[in-house]
Protein backbone atom coordinates (compact mmCIF):
# COMPACT_ATOMS: atom_id res chain seq x y z
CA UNK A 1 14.92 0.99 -13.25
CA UNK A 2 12.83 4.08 -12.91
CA UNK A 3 10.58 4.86 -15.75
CA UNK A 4 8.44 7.78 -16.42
CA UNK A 5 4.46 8.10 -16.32
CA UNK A 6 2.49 6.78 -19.42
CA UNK A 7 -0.04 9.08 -19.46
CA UNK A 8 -1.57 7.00 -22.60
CA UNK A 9 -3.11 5.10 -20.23
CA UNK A 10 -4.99 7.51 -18.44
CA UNK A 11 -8.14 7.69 -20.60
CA UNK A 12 -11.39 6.59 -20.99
CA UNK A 13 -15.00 8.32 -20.81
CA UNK A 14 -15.72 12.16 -21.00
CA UNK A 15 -18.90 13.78 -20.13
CA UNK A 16 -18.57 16.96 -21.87
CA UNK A 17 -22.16 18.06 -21.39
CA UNK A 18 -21.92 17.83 -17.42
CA UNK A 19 -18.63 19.96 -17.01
CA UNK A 20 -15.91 19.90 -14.47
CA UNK A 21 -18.50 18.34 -12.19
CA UNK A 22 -18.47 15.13 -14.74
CA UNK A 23 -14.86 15.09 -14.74
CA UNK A 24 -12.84 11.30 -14.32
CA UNK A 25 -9.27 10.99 -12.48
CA UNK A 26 -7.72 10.61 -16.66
CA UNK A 27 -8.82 14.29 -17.07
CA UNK A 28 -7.10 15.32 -13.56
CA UNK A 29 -4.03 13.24 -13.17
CA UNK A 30 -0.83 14.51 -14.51
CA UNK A 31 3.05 13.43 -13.92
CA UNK A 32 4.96 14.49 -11.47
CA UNK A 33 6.52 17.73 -12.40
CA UNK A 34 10.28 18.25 -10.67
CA UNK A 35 10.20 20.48 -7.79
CA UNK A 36 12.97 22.22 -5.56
CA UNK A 37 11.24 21.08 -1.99
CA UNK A 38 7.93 21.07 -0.05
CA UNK A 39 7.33 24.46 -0.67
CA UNK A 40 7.07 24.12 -4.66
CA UNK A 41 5.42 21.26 -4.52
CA UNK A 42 1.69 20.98 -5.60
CA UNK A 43 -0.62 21.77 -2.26
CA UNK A 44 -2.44 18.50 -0.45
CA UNK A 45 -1.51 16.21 -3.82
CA UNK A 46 -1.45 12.26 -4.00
CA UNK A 47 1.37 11.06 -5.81
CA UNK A 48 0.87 7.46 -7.08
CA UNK A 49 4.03 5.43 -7.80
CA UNK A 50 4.15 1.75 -9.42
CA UNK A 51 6.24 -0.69 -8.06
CA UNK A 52 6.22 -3.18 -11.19
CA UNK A 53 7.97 -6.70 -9.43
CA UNK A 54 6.97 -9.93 -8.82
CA UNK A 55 10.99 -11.36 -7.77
CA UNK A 56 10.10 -11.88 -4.31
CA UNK A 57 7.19 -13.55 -5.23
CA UNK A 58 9.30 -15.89 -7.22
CA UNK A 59 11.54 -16.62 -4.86
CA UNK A 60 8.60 -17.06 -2.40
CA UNK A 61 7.20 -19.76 -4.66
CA UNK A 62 4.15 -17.66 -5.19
CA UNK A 63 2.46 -17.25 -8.57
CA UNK A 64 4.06 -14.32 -10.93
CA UNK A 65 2.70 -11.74 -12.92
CA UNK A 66 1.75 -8.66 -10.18
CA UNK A 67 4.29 -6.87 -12.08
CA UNK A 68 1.84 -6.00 -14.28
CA UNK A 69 -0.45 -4.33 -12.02
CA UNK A 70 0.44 -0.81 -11.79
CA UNK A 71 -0.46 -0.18 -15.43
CA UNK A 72 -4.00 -2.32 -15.13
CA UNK A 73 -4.48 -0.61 -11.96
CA UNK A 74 -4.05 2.84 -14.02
CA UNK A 75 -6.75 1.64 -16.64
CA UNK A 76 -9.42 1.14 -13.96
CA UNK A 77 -8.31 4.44 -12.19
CA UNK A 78 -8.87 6.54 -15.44
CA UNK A 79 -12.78 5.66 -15.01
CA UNK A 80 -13.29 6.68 -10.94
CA UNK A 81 -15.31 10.38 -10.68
CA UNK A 82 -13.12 12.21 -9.55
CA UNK A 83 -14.18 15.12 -6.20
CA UNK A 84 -13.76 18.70 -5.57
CA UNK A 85 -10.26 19.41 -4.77
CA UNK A 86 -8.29 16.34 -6.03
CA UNK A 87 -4.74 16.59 -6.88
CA UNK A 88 -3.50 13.14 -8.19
CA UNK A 89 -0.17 12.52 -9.74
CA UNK A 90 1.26 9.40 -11.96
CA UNK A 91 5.17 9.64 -10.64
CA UNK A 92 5.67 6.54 -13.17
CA UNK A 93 7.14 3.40 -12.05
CA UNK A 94 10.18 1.56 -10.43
CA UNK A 95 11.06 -1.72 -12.77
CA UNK A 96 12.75 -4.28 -11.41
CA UNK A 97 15.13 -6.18 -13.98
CA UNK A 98 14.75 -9.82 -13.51
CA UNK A 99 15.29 -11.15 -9.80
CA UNK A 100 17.37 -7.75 -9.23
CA UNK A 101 14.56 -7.12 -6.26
CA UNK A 102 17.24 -5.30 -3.62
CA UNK A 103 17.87 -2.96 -6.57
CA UNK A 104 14.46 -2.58 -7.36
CA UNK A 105 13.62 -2.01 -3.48
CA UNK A 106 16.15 0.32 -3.51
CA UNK A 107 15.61 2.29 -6.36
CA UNK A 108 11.54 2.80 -4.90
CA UNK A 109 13.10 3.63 -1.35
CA UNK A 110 14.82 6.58 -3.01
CA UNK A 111 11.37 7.36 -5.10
CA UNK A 112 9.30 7.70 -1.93
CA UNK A 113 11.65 9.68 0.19
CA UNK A 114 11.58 11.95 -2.71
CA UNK A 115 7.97 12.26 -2.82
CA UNK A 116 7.86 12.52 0.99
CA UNK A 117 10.24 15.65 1.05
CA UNK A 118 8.71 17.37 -1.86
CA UNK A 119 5.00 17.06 0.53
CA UNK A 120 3.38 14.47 -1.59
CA UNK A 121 1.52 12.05 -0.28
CA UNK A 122 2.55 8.78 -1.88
CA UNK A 123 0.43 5.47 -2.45
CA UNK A 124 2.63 2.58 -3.84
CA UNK A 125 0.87 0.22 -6.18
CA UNK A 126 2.83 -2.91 -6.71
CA UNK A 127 3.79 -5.72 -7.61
CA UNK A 128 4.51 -8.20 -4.67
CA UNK A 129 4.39 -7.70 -1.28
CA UNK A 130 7.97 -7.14 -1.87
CA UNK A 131 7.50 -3.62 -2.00
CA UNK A 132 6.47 -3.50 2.11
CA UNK A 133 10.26 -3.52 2.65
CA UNK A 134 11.06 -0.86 0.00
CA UNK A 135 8.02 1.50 1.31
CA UNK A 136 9.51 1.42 4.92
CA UNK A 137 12.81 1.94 3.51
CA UNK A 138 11.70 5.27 1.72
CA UNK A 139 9.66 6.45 4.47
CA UNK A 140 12.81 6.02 7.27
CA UNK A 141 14.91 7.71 5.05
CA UNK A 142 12.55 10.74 5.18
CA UNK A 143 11.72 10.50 8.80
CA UNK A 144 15.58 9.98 9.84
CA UNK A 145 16.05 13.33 8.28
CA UNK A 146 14.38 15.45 10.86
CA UNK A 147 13.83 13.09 13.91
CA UNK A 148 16.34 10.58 15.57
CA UNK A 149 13.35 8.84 17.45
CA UNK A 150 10.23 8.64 15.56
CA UNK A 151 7.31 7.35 17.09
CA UNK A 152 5.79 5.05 13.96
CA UNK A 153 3.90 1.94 13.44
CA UNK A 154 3.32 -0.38 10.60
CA UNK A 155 -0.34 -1.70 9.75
CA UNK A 156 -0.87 -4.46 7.33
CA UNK A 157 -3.85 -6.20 5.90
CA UNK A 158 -3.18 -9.23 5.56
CA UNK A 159 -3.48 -13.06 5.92
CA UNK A 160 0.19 -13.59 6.58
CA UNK A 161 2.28 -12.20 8.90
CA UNK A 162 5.65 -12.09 6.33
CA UNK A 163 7.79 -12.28 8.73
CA UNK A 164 9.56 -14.92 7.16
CA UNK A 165 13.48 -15.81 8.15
CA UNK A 166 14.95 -16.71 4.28
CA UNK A 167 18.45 -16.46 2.80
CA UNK A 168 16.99 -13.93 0.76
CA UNK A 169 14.30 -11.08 0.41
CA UNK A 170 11.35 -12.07 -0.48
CA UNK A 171 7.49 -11.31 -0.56
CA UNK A 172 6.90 -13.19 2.56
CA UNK A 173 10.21 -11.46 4.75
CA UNK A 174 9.41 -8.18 3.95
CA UNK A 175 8.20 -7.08 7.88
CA UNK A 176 11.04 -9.62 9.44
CA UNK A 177 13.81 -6.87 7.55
CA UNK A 178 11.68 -4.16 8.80
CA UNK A 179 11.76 -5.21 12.52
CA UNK A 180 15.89 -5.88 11.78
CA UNK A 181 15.91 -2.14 9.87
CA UNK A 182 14.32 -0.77 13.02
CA UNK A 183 16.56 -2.70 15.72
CA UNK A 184 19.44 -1.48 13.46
CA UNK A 185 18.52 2.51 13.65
CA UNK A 186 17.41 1.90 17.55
CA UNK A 187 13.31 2.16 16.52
CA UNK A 188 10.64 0.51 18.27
CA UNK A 189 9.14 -1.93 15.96
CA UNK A 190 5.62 -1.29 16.24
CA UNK A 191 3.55 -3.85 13.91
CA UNK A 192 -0.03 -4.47 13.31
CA UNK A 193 -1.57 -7.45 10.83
CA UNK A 194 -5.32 -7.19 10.37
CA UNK A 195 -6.99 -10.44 9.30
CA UNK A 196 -4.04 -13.28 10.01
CA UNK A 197 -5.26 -16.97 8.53
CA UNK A 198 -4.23 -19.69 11.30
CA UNK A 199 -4.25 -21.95 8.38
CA UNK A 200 -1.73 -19.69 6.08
CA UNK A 201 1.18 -19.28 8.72
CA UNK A 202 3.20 -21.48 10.63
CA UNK A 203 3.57 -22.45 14.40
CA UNK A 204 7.30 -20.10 13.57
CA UNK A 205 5.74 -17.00 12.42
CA UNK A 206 2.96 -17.17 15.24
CA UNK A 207 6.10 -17.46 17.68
CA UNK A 208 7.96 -14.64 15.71
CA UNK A 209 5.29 -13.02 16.06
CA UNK A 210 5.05 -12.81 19.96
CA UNK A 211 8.69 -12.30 20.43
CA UNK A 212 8.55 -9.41 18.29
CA UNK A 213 5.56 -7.99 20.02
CA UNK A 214 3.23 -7.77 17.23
CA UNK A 215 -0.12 -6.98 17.18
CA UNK A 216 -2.61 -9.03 15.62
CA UNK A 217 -6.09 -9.97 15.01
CA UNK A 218 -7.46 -13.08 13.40
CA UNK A 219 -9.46 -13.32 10.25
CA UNK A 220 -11.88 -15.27 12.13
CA UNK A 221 -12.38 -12.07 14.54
CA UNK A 222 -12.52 -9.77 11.52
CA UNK A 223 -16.17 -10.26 10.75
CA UNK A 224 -18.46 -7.00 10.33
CA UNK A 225 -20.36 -7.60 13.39
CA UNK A 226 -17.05 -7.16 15.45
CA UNK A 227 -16.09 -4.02 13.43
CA UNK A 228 -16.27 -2.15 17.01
CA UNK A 229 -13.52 -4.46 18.40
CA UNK A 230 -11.46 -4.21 15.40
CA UNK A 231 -11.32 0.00 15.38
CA UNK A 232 -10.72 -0.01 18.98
CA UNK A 233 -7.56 -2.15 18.43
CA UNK A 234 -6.83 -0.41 16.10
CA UNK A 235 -7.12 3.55 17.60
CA UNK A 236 -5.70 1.62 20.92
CA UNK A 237 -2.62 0.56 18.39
CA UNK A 238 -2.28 3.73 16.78
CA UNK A 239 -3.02 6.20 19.81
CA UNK A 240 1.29 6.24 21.01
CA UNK A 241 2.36 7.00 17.62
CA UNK A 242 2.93 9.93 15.76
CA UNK A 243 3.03 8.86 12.43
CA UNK A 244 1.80 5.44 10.98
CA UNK A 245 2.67 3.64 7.15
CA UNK A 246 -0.31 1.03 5.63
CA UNK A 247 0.11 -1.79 3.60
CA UNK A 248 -2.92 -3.75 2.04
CA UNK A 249 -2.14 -7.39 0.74
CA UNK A 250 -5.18 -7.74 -1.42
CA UNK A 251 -5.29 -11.84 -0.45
CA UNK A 252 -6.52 -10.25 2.71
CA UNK A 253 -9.87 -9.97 1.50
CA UNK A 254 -11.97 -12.93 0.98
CA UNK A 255 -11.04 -14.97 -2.90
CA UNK A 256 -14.84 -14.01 -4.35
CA UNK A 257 -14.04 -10.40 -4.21
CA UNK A 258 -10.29 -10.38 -5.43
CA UNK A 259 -9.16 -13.70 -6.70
CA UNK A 260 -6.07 -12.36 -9.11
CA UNK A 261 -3.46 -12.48 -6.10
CA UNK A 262 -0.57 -15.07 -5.69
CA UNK A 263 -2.66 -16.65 -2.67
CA UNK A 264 -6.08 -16.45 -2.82
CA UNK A 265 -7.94 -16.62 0.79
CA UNK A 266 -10.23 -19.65 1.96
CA UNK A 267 -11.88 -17.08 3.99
CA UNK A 268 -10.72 -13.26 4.11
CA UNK A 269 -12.12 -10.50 5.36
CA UNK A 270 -14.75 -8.95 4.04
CA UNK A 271 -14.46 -5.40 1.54
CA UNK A 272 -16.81 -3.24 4.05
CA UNK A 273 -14.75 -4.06 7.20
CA UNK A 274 -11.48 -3.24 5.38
CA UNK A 275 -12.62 0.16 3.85
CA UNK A 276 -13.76 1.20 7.85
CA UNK A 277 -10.27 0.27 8.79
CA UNK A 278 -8.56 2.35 6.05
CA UNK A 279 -11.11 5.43 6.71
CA UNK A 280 -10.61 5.51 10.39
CA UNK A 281 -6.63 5.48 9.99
CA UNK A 282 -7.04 8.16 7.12
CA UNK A 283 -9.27 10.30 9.68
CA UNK A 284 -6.36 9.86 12.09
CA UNK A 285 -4.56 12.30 10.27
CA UNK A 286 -1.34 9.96 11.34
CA UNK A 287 -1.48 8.77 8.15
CA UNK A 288 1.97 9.16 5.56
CA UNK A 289 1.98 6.86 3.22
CA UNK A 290 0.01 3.61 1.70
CA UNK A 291 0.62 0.66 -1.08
CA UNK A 292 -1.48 -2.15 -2.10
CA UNK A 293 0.50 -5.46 -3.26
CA UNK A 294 0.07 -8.87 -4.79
CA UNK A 295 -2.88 -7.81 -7.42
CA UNK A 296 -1.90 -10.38 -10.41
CA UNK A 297 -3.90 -9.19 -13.39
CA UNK A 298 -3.04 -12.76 -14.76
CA UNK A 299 -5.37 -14.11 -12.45
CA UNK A 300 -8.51 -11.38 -12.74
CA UNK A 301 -11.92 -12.49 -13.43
CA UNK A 302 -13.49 -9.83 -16.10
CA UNK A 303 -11.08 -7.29 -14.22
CA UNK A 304 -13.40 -7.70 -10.78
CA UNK A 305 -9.81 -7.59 -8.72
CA UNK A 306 -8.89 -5.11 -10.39
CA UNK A 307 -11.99 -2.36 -9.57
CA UNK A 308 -11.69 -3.67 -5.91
CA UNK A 309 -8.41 -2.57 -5.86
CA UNK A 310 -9.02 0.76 -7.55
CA UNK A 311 -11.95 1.42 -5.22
CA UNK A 312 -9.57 1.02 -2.21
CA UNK A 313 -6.87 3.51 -3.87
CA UNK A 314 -9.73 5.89 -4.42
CA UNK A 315 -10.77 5.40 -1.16
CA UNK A 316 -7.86 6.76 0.21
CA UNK A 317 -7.65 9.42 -1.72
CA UNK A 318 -10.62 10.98 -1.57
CA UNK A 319 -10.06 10.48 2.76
CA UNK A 320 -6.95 11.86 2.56
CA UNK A 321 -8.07 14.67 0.38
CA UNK A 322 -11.24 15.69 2.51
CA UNK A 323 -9.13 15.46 5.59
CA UNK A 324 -5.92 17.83 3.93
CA UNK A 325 -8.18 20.07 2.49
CA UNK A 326 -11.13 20.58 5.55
């Protein structure tokens, strides 16, 4: 179910003495407004779009309640300065009724090509990492429009592969469905996973994992003082592609900085090394679309998770921003 922005939550602290200059992202963000295409559309704007679902994380055996993030990740938004420039939208949120998750997927698929063909750039804030699977699906739908070979990748942040074979969807299948979405429309299935935990995947997904031809990189070779090795991976990943999608599973990072997800990590990697990986891909200008998943405000320790997660969606914004608008 698709419902529209609550723009009660955007609020919070107003510096009237210091002007636009003292302005916060609740006195810039406003909804979505309908537009005929591209062309209409509001120039070099972010369009952020909640994905509120926690089914596949149910059916993964996982611990619920990320379905609730979107509108806690709002609240600590409504505080971040916001920059010269900054166009941010609240397109609302896409609900998902019970364990209806291949509706729900569905339903956000639709949202994001939407947002894609009206020139938005969209950053998905879920909710499980369910919402991988629905991301891709939005973003092919876009890209199938125009080219019948696109030249993409995938990069997650992550400590699991999810690659997962299930009888169902869930938050730990969502890249298996992507490779099978790709072989299905005659893609290459180009995957990355930043920051793998030997001790969080099975002997199976590490095997998946090399017959699929992913690309990956321990957690244990994820440490700052091999952030060279990591970027040239990464820009060695990233160089054949025209266009690439990024998906951050907050358990990536270590539990003492976000410890409200459904797995918290024994190790992680650490907050500096991620934001270096998300500013060189934003700098690539290959960039189309991002999402954060499994933030469970259930879990939150005096809402810590949660400014570590808004931090990283400001991040991006304010890359993508200075890029769009050099």
């Amino acid at each position: 179910m698709k419902t529209p922005p609550n723009m009660k939550l955007w609020h919070g602290r107003t510096d009237t003495l210091e002007g636009e200059l003292g302005f916060r992202w609740h006195q810039i963000v406003h909804p979505v407004r309908p537009v005929r295409d591209r062309h209409d559309a509001e120039s070099n704007a972010i369009a952020l779009i909640g994905f509120a679902c926690d089914a596949g994380v149910a059916r993964n055996h996982g611990r619920v309640g990320a379905a609730g993030a979107p509108n806690v990740l709002r609240k600590s938004l409504a505080n971040i300065p916001a920059q010269a420039q900054q166009r941010i939208l609240d397109a609302g949120d896409v609900v998902c009724d019970g364990d209806g998750l291949e509706v729900a997927q569905g339903e956000f698929a639709h949202e994001v090509t939407q947002l894609l063909q009206q020139g938005y750039f969209p950053i998905g804030m879920g909710g499980g990492h369910e919402i991988a699977f629905a991301s891709f699906g939005g973003w092919a739908q876009f890209l199938a429009q125009t080219q019948a070979q696109p030249k993409i990748g995938i990069i997650n942040l992550d400590a699991h592969f999810d690659l997962r074979r299930d009888a169902q969807a869930t938050s730990g299948t969502p890249f298996l469905q992507i490779a099978q979405e790709c072989e299905r429309r005659g893609w290459a299935f180009n995957y990355c996973c930043l920051g793998v935990s030997e001790f969080a995947n099975t002997q199976a997904l590490f095997a998946r994992a090399e017959q699929l031809n992913v690309t990956w990189r321990l957690d244990t070779d994820m440490r700052p003082t091999q952030l060279d090795a990591i970027l040239a991976q990464l820009a060695q990943f990233t160089a054949p592609l025209d266009a690439v999608y990024l998906t951050i599973d907050l358990d990536v990072l270590p539990a003492s900085a976000v410890p409200a997800v459904s797995a918290p990590a024994a190790l992680g990697v650490e907050l500096s090394v991620v934001e270096a990986i998300v500013d060189a891909l934003c700098a690539s200008g290959k960039l189309h679309l991002v999402d954060l998943a499994e933030f469970n405000p259930t879990y939150d320790i005096d809402g810590h998770s949660a400014r570590v997660a808004a931090r990283l969606i400001a991040r991006v914004v304010n890359q993508v921003t200075q890029r769009n608008t050099a």
